[in-house]
Protein backbone atom coordinates (compact mmCIF):
# COMPACT_ATOMS: atom_id res chain seq x y z
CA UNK A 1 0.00 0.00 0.00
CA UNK A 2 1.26 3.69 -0.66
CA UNK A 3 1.39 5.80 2.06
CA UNK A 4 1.57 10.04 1.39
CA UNK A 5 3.48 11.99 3.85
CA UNK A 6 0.73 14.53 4.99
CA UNK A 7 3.11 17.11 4.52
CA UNK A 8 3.02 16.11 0.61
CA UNK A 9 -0.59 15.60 0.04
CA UNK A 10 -0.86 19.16 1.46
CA UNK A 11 1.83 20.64 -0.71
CA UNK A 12 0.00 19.14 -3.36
CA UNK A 13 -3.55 20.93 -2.60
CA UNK A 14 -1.57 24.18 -2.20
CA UNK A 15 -0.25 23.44 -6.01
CA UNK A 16 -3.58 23.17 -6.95
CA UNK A 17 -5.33 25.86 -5.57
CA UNK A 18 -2.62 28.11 -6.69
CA UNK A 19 -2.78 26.56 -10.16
CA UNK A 20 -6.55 26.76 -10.66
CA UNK A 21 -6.74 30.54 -9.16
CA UNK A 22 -3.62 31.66 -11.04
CA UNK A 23 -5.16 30.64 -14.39
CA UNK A 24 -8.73 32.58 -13.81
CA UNK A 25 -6.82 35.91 -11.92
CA UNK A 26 -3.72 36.09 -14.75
CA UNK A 27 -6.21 37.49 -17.23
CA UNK A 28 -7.96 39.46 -15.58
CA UNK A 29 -5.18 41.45 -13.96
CA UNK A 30 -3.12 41.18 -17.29
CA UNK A 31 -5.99 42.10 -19.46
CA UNK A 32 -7.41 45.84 -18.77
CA UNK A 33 -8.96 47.44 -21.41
CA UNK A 34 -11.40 45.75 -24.51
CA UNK A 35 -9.43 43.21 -26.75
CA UNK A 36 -9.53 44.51 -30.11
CA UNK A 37 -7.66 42.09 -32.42
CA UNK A 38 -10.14 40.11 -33.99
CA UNK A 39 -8.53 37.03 -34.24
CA UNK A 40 -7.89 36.81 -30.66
CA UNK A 41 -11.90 37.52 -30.17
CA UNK A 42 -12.83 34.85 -32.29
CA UNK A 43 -11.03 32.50 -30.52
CA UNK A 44 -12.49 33.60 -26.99
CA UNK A 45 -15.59 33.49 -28.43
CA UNK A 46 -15.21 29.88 -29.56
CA UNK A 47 -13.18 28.58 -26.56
CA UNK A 48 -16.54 27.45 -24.44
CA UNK A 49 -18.09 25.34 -26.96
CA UNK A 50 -14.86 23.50 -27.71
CA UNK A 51 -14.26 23.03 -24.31
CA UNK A 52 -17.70 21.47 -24.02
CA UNK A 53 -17.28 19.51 -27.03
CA UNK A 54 -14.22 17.93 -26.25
CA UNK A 55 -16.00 17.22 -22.62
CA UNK A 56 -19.25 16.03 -24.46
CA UNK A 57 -18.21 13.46 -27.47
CA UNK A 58 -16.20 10.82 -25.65
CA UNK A 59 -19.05 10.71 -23.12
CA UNK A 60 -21.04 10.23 -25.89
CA UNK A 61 -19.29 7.20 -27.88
CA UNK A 62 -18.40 5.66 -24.40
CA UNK A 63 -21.82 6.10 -22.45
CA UNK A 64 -24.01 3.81 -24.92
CA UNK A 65 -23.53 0.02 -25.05
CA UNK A 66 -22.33 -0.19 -28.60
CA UNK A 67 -20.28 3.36 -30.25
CA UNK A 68 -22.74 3.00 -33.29
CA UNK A 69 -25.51 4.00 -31.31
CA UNK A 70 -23.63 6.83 -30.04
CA UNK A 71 -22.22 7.59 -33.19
CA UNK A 72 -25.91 8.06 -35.09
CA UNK A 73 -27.03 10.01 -32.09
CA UNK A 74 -24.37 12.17 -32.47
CA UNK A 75 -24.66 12.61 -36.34
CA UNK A 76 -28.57 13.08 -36.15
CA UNK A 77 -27.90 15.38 -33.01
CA UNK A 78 -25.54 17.56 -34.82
CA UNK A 79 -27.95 17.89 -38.04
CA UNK A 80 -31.13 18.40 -35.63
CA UNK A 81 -28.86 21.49 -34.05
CA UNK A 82 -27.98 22.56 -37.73
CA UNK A 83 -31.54 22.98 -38.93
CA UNK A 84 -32.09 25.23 -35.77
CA UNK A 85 -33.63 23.17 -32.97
CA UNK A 86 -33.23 23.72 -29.05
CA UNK A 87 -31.09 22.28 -26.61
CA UNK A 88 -34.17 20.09 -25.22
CA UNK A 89 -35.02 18.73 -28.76
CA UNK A 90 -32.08 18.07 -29.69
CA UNK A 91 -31.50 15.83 -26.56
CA UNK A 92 -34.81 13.89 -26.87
CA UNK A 93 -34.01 12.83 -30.26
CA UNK A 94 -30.35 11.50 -29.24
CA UNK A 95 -32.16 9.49 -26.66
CA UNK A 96 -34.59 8.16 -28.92
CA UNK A 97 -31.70 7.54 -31.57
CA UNK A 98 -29.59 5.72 -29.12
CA UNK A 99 -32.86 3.82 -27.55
CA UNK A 100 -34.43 2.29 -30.87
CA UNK A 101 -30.78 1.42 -31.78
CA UNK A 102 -30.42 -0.65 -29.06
CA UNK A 103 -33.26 -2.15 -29.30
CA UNK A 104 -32.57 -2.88 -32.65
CA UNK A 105 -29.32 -5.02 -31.65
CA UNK A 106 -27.00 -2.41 -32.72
């Protein structure tokens, strides 16, 4: 069995408290006035939903019982979203997708 010095798991919490805050604080204090290159913008602006996506699609493939199911309720998902529909929606019909595919065997 391992056994942590207390000492060490502390140090370690420190690390990450320091870590997590200096990441959210740097920007803030670094940043004063209104970003105004547009490049830099774009990416901000994009940054949440690629965070989320790169949280959301292995959950996806891995949750179901087979990765095809996943797969075709993450393509009909995706097209569902493109033609304008709500979060809500959007989520019912992956259910549905991945339900009546495995049912189906698949």
């Amino acid at each position: 069995m391992l056994r942590m010095e207390n000492n060490s798991i502390v140090i370690y919490i420190l690390l990450g408290i320091i870590t997590t805050n200096l990441i959210r604080i740097l920007p803030i204090t670094l940043i004063k006035g209104k970003i105004r290159n547009r490049f830099v913008r774009s990416v901000l602006y994009y940054v949440p939903y690629v965070t989320l996506t790169v949280m959301t699609f292995p959950a996806i493939m891995q949750t179901t019982m087979t990765p095809w199911s996943g797969l075709a309720a993450f393509v009909v998902g995706v097209a569902a979203a493109w033609r304008g529909m709500g979060l809500f929606p959007v989520a019912a019909i992956c259910c549905a997708v991945v339900y009546l595919m495995q049912m189906a065997g698949y």
